[in-house]
Protein backbone atom coordinates (compact mmCIF):
# COMPACT_ATOMS: atom_id res chain seq x y z
CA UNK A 1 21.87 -8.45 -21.93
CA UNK A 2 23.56 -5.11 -21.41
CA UNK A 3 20.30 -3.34 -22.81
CA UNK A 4 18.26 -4.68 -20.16
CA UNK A 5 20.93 -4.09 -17.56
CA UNK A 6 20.72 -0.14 -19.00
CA UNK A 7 17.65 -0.05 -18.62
CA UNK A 8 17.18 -1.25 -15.35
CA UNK A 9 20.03 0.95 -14.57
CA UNK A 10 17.99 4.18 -15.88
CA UNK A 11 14.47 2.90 -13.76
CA UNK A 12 16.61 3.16 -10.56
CA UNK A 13 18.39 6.39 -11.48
CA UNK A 14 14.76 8.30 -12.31
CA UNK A 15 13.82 6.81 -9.10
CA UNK A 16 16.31 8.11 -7.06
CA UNK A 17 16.32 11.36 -9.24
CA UNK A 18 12.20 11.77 -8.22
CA UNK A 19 13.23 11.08 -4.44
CA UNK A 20 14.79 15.24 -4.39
CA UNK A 21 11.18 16.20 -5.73
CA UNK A 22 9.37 14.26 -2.85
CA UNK A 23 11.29 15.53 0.21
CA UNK A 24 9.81 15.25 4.06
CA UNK A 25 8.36 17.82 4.89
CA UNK A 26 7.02 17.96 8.76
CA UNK A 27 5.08 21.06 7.72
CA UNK A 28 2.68 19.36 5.54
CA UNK A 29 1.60 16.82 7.54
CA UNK A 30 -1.97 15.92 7.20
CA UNK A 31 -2.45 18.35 4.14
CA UNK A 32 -2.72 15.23 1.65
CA UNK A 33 -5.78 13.04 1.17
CA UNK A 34 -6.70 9.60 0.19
CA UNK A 35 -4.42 8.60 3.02
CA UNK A 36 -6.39 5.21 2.92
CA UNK A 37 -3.19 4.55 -0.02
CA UNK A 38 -0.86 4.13 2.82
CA UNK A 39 -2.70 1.25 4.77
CA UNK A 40 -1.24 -1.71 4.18
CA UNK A 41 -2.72 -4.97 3.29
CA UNK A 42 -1.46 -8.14 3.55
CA UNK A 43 -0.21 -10.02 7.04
CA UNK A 44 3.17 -11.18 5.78
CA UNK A 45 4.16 -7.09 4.91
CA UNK A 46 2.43 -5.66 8.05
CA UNK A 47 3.89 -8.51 10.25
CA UNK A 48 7.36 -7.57 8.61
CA UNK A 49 6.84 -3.88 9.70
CA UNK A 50 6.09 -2.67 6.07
CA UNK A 51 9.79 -3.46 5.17
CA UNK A 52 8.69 -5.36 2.12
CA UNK A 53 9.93 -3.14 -1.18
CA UNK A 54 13.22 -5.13 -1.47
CA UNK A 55 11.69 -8.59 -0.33
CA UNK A 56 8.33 -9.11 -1.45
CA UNK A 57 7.26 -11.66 -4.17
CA UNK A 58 4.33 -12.39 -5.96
CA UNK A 59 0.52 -11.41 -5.95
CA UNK A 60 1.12 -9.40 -2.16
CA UNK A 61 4.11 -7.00 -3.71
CA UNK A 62 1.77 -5.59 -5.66
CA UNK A 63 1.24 -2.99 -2.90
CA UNK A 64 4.96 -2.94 -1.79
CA UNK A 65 6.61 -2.83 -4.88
CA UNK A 66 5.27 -3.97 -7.96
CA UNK A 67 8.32 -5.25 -9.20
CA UNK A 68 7.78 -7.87 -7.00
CA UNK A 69 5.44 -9.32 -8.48
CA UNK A 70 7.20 -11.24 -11.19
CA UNK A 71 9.41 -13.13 -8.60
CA UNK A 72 9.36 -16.36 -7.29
CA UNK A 73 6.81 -17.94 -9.06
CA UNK A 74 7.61 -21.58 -9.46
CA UNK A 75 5.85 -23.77 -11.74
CA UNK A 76 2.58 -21.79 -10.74
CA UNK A 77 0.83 -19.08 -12.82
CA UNK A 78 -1.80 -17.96 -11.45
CA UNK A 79 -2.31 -16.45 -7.89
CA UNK A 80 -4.90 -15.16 -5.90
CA UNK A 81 -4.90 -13.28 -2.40
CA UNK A 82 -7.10 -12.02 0.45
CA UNK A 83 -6.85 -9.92 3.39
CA UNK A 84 -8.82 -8.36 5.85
CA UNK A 85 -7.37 -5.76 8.46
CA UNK A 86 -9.25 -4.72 11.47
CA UNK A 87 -8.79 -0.82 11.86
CA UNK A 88 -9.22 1.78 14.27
CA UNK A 89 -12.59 2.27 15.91
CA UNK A 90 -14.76 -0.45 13.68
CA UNK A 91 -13.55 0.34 10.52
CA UNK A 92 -11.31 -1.77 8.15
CA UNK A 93 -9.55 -2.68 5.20
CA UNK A 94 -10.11 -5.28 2.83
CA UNK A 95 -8.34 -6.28 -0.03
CA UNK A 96 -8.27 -8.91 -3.17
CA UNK A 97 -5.70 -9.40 -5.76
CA UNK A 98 -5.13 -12.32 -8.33
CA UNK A 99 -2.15 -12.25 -10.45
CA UNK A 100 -0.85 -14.43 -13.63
CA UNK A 101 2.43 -15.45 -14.96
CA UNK A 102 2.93 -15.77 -18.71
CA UNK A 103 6.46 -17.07 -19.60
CA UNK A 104 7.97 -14.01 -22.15
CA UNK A 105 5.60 -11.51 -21.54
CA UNK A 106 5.47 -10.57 -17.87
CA UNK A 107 3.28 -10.99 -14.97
CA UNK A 108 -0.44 -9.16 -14.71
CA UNK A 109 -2.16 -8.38 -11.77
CA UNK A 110 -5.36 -6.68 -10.94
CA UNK A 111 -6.51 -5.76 -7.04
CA UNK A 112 -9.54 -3.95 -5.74
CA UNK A 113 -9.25 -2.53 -2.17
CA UNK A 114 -11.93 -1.18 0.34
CA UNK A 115 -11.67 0.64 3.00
CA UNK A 116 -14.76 0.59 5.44
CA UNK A 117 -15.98 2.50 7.66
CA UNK A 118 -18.66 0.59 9.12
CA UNK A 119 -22.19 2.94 10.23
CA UNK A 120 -21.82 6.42 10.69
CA UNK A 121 -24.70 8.92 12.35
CA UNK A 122 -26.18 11.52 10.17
CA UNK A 123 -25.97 14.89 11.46
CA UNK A 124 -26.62 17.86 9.18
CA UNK A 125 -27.02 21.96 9.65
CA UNK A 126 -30.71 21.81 10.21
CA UNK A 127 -30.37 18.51 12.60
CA UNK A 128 -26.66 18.58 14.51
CA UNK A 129 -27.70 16.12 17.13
CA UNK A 130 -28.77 13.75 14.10
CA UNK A 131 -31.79 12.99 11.61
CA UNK A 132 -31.96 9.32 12.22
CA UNK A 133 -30.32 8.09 9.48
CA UNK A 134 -26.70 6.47 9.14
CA UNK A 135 -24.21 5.93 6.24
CA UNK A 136 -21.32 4.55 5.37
CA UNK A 137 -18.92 6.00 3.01
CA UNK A 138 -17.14 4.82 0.57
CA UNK A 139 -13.23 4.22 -0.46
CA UNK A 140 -12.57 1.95 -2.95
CA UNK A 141 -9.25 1.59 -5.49
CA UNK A 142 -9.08 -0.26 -8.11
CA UNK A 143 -5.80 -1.27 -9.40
CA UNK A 144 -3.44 -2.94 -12.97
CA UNK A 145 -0.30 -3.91 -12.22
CA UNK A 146 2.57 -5.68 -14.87
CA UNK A 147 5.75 -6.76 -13.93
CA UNK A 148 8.37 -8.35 -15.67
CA UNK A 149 11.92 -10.13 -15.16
CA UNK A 150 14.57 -8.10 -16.85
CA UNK A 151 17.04 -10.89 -15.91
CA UNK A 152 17.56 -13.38 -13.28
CA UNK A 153 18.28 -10.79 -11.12
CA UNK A 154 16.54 -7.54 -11.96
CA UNK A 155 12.65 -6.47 -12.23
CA UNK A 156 11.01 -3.87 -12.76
CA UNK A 157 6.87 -3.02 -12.49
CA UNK A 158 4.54 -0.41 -12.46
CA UNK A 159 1.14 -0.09 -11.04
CA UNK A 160 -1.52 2.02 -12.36
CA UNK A 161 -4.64 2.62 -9.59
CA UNK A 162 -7.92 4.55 -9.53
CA UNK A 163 -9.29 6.01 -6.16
CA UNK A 164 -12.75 6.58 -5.67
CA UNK A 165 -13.97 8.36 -2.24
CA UNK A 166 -17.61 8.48 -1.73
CA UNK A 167 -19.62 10.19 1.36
CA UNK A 168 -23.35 10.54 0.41
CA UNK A 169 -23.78 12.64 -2.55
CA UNK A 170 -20.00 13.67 -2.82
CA UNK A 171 -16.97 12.18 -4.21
CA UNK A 172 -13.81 12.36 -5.51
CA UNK A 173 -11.71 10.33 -7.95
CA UNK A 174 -8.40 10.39 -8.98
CA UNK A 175 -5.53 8.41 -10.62
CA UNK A 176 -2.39 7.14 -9.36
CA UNK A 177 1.04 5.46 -10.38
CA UNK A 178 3.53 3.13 -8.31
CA UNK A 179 6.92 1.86 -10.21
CA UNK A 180 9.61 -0.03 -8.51
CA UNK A 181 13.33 -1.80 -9.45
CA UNK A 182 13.96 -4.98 -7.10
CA UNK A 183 17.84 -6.46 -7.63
CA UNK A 184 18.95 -9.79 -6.47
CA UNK A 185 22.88 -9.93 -6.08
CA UNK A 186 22.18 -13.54 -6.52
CA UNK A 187 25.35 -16.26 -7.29
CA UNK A 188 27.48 -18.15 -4.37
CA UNK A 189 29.10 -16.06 -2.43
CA UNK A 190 29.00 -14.60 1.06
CA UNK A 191 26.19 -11.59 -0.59
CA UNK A 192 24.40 -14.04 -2.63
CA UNK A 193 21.38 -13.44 -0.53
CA UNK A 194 21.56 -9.42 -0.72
CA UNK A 195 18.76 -7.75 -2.25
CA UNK A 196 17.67 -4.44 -2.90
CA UNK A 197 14.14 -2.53 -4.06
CA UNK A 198 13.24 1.27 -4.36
CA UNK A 199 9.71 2.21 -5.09
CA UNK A 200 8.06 5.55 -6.14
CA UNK A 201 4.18 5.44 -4.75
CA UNK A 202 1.06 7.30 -5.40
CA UNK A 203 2.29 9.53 -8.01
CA UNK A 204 -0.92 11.16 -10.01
CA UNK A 205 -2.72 14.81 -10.01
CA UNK A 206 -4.52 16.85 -7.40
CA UNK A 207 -8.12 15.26 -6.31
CA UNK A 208 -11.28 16.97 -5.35
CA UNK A 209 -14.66 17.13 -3.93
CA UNK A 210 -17.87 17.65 -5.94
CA UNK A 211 -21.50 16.74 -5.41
CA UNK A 212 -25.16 17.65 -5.11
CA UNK A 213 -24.32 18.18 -1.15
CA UNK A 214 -21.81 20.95 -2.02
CA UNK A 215 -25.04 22.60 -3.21
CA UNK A 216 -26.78 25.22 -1.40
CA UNK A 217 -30.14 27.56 -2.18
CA UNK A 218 -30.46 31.14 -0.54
CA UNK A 219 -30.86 34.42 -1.57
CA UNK A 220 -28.97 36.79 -2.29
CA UNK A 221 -27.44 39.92 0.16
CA UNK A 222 -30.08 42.81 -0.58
CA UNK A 223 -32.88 41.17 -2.71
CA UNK A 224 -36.64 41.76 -2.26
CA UNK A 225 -38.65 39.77 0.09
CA UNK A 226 -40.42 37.75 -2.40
CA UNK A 227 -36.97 36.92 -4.31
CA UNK A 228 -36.62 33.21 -5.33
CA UNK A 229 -33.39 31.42 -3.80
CA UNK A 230 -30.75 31.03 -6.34
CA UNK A 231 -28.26 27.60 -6.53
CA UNK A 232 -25.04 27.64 -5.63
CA UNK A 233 -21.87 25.15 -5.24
CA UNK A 234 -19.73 25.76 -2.51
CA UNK A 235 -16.01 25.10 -4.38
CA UNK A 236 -14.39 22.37 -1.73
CA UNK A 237 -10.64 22.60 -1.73
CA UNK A 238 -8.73 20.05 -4.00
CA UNK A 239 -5.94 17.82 -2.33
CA UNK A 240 -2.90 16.24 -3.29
CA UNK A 241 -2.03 12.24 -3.01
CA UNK A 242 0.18 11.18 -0.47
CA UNK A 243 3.20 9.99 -2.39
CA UNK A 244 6.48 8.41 -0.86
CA UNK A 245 9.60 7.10 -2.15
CA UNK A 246 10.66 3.98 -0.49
CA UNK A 247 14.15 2.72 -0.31
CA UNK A 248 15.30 -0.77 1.50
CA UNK A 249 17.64 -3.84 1.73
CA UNK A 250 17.25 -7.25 2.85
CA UNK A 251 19.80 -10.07 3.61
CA UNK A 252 18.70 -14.10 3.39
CA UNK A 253 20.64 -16.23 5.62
CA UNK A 254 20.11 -19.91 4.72
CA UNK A 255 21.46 -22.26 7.66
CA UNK A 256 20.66 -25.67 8.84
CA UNK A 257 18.94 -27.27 5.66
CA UNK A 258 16.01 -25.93 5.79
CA UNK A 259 16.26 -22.52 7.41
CA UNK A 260 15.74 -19.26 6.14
CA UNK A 261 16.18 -15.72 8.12
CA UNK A 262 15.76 -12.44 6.36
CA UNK A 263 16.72 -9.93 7.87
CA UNK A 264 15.09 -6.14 6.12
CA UNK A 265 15.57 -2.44 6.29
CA UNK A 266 13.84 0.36 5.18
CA UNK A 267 13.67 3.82 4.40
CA UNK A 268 10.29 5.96 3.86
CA UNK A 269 10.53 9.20 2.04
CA UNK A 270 7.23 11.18 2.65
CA UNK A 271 6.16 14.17 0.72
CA UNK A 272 3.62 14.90 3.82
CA UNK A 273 5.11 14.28 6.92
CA UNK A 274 8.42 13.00 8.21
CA UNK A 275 10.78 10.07 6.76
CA UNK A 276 10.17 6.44 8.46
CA UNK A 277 12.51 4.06 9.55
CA UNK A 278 11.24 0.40 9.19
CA UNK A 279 13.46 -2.37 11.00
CA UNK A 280 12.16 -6.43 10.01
CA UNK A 281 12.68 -10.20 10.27
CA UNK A 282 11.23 -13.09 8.96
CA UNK A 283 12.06 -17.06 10.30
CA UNK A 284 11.11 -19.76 7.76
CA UNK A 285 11.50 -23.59 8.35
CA UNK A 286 11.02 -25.33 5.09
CA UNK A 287 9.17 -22.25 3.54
CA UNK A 288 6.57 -23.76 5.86
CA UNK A 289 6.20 -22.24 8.66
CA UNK A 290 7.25 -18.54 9.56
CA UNK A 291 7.82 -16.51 11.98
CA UNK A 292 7.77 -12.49 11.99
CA UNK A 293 8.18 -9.01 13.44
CA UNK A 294 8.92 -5.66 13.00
CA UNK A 295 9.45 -2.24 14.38
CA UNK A 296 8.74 1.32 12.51
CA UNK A 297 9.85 4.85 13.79
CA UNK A 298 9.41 8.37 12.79
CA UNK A 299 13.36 9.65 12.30
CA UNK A 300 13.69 13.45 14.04
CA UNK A 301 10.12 14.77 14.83
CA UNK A 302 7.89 16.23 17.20
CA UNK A 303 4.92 14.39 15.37
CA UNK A 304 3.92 11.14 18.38
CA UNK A 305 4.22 8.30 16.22
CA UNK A 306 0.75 6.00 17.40
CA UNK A 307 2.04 2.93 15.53
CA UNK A 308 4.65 0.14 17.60
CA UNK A 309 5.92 -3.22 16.95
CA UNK A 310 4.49 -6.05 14.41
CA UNK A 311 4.15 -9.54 15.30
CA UNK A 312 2.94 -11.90 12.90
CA UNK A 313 3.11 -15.84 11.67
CA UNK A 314 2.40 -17.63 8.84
CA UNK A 315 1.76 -21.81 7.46
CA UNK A 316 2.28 -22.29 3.88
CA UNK A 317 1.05 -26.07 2.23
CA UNK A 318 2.28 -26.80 -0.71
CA UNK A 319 1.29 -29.57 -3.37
CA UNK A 320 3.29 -30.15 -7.09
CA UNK A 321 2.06 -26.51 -8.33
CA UNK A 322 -0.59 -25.97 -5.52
CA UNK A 323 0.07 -23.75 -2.85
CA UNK A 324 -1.90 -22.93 0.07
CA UNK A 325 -0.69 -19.93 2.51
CA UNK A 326 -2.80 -18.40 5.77
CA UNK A 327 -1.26 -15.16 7.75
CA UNK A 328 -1.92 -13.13 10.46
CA UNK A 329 -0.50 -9.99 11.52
CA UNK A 330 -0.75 -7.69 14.67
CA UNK A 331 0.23 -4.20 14.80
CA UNK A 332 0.55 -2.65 18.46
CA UNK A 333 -0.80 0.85 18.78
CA UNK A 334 -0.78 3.88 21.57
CA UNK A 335 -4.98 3.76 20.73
CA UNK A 336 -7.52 1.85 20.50
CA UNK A 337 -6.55 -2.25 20.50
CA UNK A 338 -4.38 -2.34 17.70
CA UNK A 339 -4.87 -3.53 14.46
CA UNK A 340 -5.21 -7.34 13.31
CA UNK A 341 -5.14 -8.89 9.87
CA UNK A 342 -5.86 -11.83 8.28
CA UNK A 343 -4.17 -13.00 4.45
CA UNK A 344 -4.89 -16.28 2.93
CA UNK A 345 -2.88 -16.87 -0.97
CA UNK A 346 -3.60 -19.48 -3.50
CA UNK A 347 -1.44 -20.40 -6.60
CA UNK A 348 -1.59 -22.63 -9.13
């Protein structure tokens, strides 16, 4: 028992030890790619504000915190989960994830995530004002994630994820890594429903561009008239993944029987841009029905912030190991309409 507490121990330390390499950094904003990483997915965790690393369980922490994941199970093992988001100006995100629970050895979960762009216009050097044709390019990341209970009140997981960007005839892939401690205080007194999680995100090495339409033929400077054009690949710029380290706390106040309020708080460390404060409740009546919101803030910067409050609801059903869970989520916006998304979970 005290080995696993060591070790769980040493997880948080390296986390909070990484958090001094991965400092805000105003300066940098926008300088990182594959930014689709940071969308969220899932209703209950965008409802919530994204203040879901200490408070997330099962098949949707995988994306929050993948030590998650291994909580609050039940007598199910497996689980299975689906969202769709609607994005800014027709594009989206969709996600699916199915998880399973085996007693001693941990909990496994794979994902795949797609971010879509719907059609785009085809304009190129020779045709600016457009040949015709459309496109639509491709993000997709595809995801392994294991968890496991160190003790009743400690987990730990890790997440390893491969990014693939696609526009026409160029892409770039990469590879990424999330880990994550979640702690229950747990037992009967007055902080028995305290919990905490820190999470280290999209850690992994530099991506970049290649492809037959980083290809050019001319001549070169000087040659005769009758020279033959000679290939060439324009070099495109590599770029680094947005990585964050993510600190929060939540508090669950059971009153009346069957109520539940968490109350959450949370703490965004980003390597490319400024740190975010996320504020975020959840109302449950029987683990039923819920109710939530949130709010998320950019903490001392000239940078406008377009994202606002979350709203969101939820109506689990369950039967013996059988449960049945749809969500929705809105996210207010200073553009466009705002985003809207859609979750439904089985387990079993």
């Amino acid at each position: 028992m005290k080995m696993l507490k060591l070790v769980a121990l040493l997880c948080v330390v390296s986390l909070l030890g990484s958090a001094s390499v991965y400092a805000g950094n105003e300066s940098k904003t926008g300088t990182a790619g594959a930014y689709e990483l940071l969308i969220p997915v899932g209703a209950r965790g965008t409802a919530l504000g994204g203040t879901a690393v200490a408070s997330m369980t099962g098949i949707e922490a995988i994306h929050w915190n993948p030590a998650g994941l291994a909580r609050e199970w039940g007598e199910s093992s497996v689980e299975a989960m689906f969202s769709h988001m609607n994005y800014f100006a027709e594009t989206s995100m969709d996600y699916a994830a199915v998880g399973w629970n085996a007693e001693g050895f941990g909990t496994v979960g794979i994902f795949v995530r797609s971010f879509g762009f719907g059609d785009i216009q085809e304009t190129t050097e020779q045709d600016p004002e457009g040949t015709g044709r459309v496109f639509s390019p491709s993000f997709m990341t595809f995801g392994l994630s294991y968890s496991k209970m160190l003790t009743d009140r400690i987990s730990v997981g890790f997440t390893g994820k491969f990014v693939n960007e696609q526009i026409l005839r160029t892409s770039a892939s990469g590879f990424a890594l999330d880990a994550g401690v979640v702690y229950y205080v747990g037992g009967s007194g007055a902080l028995s429903g305290l919990h905490f999680g820190v999470a280290l995100k999209n850690i992994g090495p530099n991506m970049t561009y290649t492809g037959e339409d980083l290809e050019r033929q001319t001549t070169a400077p000087g040659s005769p008239t009758n020279a033959q054009p000679q290939a060439f690949s324009i070099p495109a710029q590599s770029f680094e993944l947005p990585a964050s380290f993510e600190l929060a706390v939540g508090y669950d106040a059971n009153f009346a029987s069957n109520n539940r309020l968490t109350l959450m708080a949370q703490f965004q460390n980003m390597n490319f841009g400024n740190d975010h404060m996320r504020l975020g409740a959840e109302y449950a009546f029987s683990e039923m029905v819920f109710l939530r919101g949130g709010y998320q803030f950019i903490d001392g910067s000239s940078e406008r912030y377009i994202f606002g409050g979350t709203l969101g609801a939820g109506f689990a059903y369950t039967v013996g190991t059988f449960r049945f869970v749809v969500d929705y989520a809105y996210q207010a916006t200073d553009v466009f309409q705002g985003t809207n998304t859609f979750a439904l979970r089985l387990a079993f």
